[in-house]
Protein backbone atom coordinates (compact mmCIF):
# COMPACT_ATOMS: atom_id res chain seq x y z
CA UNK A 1 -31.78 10.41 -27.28
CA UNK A 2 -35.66 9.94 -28.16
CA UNK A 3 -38.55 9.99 -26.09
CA UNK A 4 -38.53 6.25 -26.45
CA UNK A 5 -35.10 5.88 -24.68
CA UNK A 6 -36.94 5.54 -21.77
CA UNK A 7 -34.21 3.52 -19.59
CA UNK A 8 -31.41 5.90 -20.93
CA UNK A 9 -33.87 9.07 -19.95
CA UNK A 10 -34.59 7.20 -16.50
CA UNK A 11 -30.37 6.79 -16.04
CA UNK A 12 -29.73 10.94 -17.10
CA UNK A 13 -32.44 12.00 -14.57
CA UNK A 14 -31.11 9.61 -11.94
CA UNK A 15 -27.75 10.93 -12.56
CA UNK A 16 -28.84 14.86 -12.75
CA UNK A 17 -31.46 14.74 -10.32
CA UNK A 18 -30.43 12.66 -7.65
CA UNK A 19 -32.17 14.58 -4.81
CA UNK A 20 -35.31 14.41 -6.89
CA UNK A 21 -38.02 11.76 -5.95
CA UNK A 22 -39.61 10.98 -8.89
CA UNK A 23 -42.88 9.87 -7.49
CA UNK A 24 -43.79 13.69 -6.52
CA UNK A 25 -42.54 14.64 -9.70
CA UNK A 26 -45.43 16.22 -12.45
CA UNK A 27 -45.52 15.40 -15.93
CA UNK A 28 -45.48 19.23 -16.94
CA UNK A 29 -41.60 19.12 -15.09
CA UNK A 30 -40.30 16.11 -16.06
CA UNK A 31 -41.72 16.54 -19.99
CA UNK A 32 -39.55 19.82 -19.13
CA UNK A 33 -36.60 18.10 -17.59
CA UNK A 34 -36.47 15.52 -20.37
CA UNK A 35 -36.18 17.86 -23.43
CA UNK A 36 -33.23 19.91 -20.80
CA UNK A 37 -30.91 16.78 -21.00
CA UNK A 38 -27.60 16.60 -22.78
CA UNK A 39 -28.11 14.53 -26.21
CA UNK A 40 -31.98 14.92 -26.46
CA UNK A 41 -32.82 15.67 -29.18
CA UNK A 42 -36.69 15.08 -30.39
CA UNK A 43 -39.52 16.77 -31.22
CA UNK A 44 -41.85 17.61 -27.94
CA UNK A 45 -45.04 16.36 -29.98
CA UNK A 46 -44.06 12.94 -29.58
CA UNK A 47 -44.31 12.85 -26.42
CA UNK A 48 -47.44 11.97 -24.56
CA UNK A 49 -48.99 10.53 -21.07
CA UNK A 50 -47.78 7.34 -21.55
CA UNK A 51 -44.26 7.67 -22.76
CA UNK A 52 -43.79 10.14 -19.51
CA UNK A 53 -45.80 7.39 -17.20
CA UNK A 54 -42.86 4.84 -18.44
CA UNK A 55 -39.93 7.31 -18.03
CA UNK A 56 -41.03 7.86 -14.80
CA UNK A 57 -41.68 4.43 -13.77
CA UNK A 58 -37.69 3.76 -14.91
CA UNK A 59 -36.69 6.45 -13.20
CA UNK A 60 -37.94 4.76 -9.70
CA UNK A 61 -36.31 1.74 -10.75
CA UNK A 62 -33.30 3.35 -11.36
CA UNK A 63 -33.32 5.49 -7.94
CA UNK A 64 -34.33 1.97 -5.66
């Protein structure tokens, strides 16, 4: 995975995390969190503010 599989980042966290609400959650942890998941594999400079902002936002989809 890439930082721009948001909706397949969204699904891992759902599916790892799933007492986590990811409203509460800050970008320092989740950037964290991300790069931790099985099959990531991309560089941490790619990822900024708004590629976090979207994973996030999936992730509340996913947990609803």
């Amino acid at each position: 995975m890439k930082w721009t599989d948001v909706q397949d980042i969204a699904i891992e966290l759902a599916e790892a995390r799933p007492d986590t609400d990811p409203r509460y959650v800050n970008f320092v942890d989740l950037r964290n969190w991300v790069m931790a998941l099985p099959g990531f594999d991309d560089e941490p400079e790619r990822c900024g503010e708004k590629i976090l902002e979207a994973i996030q936002m999936a992730w509340m989809d996913e947990m609803a």
